[in-house]
N, C-alpha and C. Protein backbone atom coordinates (compact mmCIF):
# COMPACT_ATOMS: atom_id res chain seq x y z
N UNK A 1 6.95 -2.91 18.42
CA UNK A 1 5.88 -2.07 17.90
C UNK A 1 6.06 -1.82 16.40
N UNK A 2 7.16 -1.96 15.92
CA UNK A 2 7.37 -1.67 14.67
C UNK A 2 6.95 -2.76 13.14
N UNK A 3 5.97 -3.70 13.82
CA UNK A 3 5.44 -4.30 12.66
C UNK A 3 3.80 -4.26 13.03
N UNK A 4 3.48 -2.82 13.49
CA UNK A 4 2.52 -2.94 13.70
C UNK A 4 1.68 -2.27 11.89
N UNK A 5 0.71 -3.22 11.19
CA UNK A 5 0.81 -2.76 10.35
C UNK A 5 -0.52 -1.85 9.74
N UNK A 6 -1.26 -1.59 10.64
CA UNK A 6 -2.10 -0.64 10.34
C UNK A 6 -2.09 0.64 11.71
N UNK A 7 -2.05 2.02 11.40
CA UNK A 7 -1.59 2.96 12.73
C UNK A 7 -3.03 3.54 12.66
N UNK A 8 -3.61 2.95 13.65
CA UNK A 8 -5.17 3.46 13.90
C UNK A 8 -5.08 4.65 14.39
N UNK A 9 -4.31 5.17 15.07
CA UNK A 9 -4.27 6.68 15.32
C UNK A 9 -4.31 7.73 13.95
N UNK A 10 -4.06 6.79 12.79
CA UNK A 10 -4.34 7.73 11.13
C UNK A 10 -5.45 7.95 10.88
N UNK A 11 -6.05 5.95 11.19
CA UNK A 11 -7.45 5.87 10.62
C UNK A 11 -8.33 6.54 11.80
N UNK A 12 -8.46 6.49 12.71
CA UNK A 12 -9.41 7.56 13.47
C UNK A 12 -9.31 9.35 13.19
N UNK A 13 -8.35 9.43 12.49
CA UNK A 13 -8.13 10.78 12.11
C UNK A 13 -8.60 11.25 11.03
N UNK A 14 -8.49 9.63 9.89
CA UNK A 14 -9.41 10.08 8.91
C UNK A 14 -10.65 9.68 8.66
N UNK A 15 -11.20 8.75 9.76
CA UNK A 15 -12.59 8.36 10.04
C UNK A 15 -13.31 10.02 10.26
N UNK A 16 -12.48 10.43 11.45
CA UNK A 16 -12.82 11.90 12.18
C UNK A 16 -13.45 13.07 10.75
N UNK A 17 -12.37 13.05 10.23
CA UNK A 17 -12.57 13.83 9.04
C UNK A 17 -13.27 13.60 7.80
N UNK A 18 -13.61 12.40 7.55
CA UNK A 18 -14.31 11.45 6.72
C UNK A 18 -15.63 11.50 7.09
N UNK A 19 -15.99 11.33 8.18
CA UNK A 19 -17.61 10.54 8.44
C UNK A 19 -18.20 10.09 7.82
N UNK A 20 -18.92 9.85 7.06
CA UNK A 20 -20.17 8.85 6.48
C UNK A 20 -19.00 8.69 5.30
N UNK A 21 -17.69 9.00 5.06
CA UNK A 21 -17.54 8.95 3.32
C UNK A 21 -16.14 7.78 3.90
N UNK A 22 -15.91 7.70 5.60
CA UNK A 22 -14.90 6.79 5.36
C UNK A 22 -14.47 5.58 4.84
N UNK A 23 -15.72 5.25 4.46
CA UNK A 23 -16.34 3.56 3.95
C UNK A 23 -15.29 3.57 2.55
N UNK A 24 -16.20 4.74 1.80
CA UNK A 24 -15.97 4.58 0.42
C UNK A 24 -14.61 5.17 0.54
N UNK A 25 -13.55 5.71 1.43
CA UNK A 25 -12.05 6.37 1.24
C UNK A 25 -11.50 4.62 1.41
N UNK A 26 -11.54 3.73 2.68
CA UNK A 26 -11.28 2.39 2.77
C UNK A 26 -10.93 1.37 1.30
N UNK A 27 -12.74 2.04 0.60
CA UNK A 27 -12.95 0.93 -0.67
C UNK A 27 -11.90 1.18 -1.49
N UNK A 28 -11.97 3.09 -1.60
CA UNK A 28 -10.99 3.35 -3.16
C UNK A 28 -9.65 3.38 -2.47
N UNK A 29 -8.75 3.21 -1.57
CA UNK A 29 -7.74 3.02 -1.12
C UNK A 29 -7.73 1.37 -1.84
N UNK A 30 -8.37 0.35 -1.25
CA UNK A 30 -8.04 -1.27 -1.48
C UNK A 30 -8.15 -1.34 -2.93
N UNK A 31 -9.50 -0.98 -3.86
CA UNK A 31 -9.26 -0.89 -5.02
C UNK A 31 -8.27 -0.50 -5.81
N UNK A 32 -7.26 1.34 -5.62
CA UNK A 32 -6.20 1.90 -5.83
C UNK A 32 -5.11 0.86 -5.49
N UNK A 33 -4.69 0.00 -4.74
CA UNK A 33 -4.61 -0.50 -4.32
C UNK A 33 -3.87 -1.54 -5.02
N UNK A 34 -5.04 -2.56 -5.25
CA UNK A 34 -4.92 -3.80 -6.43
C UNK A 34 -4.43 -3.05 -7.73
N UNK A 35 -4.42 -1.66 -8.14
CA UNK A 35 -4.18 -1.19 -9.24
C UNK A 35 -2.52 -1.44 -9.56
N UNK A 36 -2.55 -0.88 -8.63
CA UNK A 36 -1.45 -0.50 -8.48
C UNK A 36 0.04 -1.44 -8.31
N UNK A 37 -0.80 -2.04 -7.78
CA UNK A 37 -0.22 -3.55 -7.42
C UNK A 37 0.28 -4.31 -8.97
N UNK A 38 -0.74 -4.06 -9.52
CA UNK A 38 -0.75 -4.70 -11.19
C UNK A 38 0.26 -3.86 -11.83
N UNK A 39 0.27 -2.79 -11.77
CA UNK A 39 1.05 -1.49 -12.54
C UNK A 39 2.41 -2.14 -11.87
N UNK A 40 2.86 -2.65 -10.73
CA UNK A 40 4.14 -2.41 -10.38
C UNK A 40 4.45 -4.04 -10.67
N UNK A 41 3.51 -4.99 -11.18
CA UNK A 41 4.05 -6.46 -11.13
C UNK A 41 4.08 -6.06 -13.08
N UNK A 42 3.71 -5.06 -13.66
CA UNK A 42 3.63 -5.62 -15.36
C UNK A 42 5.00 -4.62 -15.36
N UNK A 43 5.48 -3.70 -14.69
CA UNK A 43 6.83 -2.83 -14.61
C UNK A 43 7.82 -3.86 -14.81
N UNK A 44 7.71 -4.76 -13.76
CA UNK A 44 8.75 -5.71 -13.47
C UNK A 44 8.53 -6.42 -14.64
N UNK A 45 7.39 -6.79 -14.96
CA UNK A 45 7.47 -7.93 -16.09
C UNK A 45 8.42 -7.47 -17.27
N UNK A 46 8.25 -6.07 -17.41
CA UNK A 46 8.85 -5.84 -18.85
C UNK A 46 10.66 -4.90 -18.44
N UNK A 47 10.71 -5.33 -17.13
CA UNK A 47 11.92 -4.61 -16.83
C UNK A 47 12.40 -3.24 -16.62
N UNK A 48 10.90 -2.60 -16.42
CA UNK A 48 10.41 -0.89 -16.82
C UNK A 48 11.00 -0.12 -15.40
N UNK A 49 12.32 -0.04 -14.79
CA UNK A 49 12.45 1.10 -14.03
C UNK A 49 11.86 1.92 -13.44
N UNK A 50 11.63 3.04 -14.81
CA UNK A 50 11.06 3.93 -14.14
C UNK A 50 9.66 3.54 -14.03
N UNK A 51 8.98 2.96 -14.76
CA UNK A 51 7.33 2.60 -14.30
C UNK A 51 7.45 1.93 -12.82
N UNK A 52 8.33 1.29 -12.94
CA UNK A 52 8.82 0.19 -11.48
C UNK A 52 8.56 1.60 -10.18
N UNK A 53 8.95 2.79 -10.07
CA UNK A 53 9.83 3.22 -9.58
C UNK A 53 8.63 3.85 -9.33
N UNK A 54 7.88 4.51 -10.31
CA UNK A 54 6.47 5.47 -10.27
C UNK A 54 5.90 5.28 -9.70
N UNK A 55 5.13 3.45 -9.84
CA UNK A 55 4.14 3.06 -9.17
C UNK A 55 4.87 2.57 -7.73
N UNK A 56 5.66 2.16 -7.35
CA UNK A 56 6.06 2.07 -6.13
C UNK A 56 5.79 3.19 -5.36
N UNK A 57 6.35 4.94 -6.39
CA UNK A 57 6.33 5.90 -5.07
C UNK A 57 4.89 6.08 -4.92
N UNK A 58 4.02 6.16 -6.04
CA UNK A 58 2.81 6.24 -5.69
C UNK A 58 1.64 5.51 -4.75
N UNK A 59 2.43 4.13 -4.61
CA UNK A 59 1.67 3.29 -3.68
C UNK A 59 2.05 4.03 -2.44
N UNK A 60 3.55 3.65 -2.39
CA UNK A 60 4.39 4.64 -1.08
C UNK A 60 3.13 5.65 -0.54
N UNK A 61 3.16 6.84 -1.30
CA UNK A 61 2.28 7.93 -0.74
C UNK A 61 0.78 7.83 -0.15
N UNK A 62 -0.02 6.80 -1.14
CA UNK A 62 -1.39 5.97 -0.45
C UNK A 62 -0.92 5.12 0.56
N UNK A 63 -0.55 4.08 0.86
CA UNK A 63 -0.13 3.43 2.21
C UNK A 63 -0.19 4.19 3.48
N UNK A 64 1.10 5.40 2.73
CA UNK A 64 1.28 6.35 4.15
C UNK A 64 0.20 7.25 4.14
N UNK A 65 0.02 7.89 3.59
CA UNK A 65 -1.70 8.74 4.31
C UNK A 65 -2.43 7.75 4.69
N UNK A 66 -2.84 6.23 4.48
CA UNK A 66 -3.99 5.19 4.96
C UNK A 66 -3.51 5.29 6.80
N UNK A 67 -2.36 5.16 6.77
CA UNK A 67 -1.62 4.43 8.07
C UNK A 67 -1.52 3.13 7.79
N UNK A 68 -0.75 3.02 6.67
CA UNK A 68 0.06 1.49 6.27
C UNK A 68 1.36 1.76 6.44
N UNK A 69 2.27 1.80 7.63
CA UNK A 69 3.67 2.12 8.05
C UNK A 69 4.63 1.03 7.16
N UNK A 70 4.20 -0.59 7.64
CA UNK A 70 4.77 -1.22 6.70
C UNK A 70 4.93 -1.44 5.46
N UNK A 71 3.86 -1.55 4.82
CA UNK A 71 3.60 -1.74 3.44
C UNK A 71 4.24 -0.43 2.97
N UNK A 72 4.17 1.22 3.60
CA UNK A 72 4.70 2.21 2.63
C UNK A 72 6.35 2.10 2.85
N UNK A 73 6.46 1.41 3.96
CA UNK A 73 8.17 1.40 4.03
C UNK A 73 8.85 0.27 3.05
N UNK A 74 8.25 -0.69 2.80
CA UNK A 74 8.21 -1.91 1.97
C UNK A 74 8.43 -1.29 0.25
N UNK A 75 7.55 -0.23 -0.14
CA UNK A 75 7.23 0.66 -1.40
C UNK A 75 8.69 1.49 -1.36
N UNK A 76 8.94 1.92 -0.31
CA UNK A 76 10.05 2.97 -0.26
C UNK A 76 11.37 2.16 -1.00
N UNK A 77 11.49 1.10 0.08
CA UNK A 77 12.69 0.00 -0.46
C UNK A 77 12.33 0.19 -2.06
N UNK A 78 11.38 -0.13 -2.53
CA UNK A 78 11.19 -0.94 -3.79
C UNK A 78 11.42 0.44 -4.96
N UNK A 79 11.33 1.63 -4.59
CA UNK A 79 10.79 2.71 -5.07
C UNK A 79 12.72 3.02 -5.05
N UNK A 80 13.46 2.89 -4.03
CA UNK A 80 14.46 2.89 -3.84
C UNK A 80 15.46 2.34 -4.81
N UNK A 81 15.15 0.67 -5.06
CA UNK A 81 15.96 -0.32 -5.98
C UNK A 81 15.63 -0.12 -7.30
N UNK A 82 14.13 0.32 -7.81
CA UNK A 82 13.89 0.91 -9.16
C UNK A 82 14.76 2.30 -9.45
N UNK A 83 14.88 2.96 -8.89
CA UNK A 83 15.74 4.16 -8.79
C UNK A 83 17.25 4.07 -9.53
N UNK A 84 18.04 2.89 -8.11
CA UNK A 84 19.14 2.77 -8.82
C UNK A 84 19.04 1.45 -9.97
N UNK A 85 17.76 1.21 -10.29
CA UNK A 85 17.68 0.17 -11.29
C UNK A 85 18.25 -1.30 -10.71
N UNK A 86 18.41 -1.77 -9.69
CA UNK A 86 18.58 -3.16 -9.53
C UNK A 86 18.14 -4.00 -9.04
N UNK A 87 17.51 -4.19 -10.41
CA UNK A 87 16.09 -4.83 -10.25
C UNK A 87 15.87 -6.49 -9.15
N UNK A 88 17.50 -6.71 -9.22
CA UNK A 88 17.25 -8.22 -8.91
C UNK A 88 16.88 -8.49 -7.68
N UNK A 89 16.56 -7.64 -6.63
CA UNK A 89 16.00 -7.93 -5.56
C UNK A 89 14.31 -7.54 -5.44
N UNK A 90 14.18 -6.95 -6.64
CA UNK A 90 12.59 -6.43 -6.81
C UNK A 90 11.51 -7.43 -6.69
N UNK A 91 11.57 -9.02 -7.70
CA UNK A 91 10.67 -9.80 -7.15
C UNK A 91 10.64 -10.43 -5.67
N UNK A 92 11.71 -10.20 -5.04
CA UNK A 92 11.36 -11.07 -3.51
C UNK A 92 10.74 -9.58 -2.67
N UNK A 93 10.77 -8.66 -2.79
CA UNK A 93 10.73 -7.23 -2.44
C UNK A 93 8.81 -7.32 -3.00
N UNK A 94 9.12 -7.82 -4.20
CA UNK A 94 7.27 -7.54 -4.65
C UNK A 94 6.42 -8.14 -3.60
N UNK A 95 6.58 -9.52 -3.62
CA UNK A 95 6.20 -10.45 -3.10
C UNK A 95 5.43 -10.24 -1.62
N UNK A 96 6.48 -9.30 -0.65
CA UNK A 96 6.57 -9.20 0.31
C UNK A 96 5.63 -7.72 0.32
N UNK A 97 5.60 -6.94 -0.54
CA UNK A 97 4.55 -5.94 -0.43
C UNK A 97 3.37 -6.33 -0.34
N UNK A 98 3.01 -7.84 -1.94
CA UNK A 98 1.81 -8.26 -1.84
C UNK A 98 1.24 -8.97 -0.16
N UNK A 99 2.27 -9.50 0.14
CA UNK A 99 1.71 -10.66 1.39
C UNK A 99 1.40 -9.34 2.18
N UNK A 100 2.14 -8.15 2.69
CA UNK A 100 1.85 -7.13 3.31
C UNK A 100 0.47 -6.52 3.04
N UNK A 101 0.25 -6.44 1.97
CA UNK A 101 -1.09 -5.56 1.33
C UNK A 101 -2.42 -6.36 1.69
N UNK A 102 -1.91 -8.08 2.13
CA UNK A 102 -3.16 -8.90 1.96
C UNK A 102 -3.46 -8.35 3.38
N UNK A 103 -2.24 -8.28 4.14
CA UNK A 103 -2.71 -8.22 5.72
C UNK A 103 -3.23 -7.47 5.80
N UNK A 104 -3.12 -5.95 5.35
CA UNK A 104 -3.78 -4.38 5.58
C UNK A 104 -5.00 -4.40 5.09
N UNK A 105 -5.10 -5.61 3.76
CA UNK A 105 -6.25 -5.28 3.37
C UNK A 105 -7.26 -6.04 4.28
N UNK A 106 -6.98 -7.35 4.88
CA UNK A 106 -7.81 -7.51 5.84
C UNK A 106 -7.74 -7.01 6.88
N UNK A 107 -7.15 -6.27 7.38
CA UNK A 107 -7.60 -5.85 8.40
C UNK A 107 -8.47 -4.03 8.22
N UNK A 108 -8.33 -3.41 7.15
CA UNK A 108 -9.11 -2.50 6.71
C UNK A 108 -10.52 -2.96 6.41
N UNK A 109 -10.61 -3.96 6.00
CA UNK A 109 -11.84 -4.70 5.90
C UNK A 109 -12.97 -4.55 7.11
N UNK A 110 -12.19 -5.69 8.11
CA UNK A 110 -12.21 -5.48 9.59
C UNK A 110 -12.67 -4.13 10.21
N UNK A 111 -12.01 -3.49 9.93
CA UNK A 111 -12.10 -2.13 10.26
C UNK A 111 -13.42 -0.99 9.72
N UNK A 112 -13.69 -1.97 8.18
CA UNK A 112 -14.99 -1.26 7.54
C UNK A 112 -16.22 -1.88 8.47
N UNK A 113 -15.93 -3.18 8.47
CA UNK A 113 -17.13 -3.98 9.22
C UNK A 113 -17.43 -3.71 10.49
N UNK A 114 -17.02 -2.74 11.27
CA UNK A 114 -16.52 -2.42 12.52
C UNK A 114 -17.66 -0.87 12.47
N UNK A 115 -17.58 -0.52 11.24
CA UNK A 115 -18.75 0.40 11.20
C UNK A 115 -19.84 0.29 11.05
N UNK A 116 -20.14 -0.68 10.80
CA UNK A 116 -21.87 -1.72 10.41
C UNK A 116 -22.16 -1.35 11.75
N UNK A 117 -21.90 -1.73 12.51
CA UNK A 117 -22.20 -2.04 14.11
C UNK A 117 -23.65 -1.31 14.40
């Protein structure tokens, strides 16, 4: 059960609480998202720690309110190794957030299209 990577018991909680606005919480989550994503690959580019470290915890915290278990545990690691600064496991660590983020993001997708109905 533990690579399950979207916890629909979140998103029905914040569908519940959302109603008509869950669409657009979905959009600016995936958008925030790609931001962020950029913020933590130009960190690395320039060797930036603490930017490394920022945008990791900040993804961290969006993931986990979405119900992205993996992807925010993935951020934690990364949020973790910027911390004590060593960096050299950060690009295989990036990598693996992005391939993570593609999955959540399709399947949040999925999940928007699921409201068309």
């Amino acid at each position: 059960m533990s690579d399950i990577h979207l916890d629909h018991s979140v998103l029905s909680a914040l569908r519940d609480v959302m109603e008509d606005e869950f669409p657009v919480l979905l959009d600016t989550f995936l958008a925030d998202s790609a931001e962020r994503l950029r913020q933590i690959q130009q960190a690395l580019a320039l060797s930036d720690s603490q930017a490394l470290r920022l945008a990791a915890h900040s993804f961290k915290g969006s993931c986990s309110n979405m119900g992205a278990p993996v992807l925010s545990g993935l951020c934690k690691h990364l949020e973790d190794i910027a911390r004590r600064e060593q960096l050299a496991d950060a690009p295989t660590l990036i990598r693996q957030i992005e391939e993570e983020f593609l999955v959540v993001r399709d399947l949040m997708q999925e999940e928007r299209r699921g409201l068309n109905h």
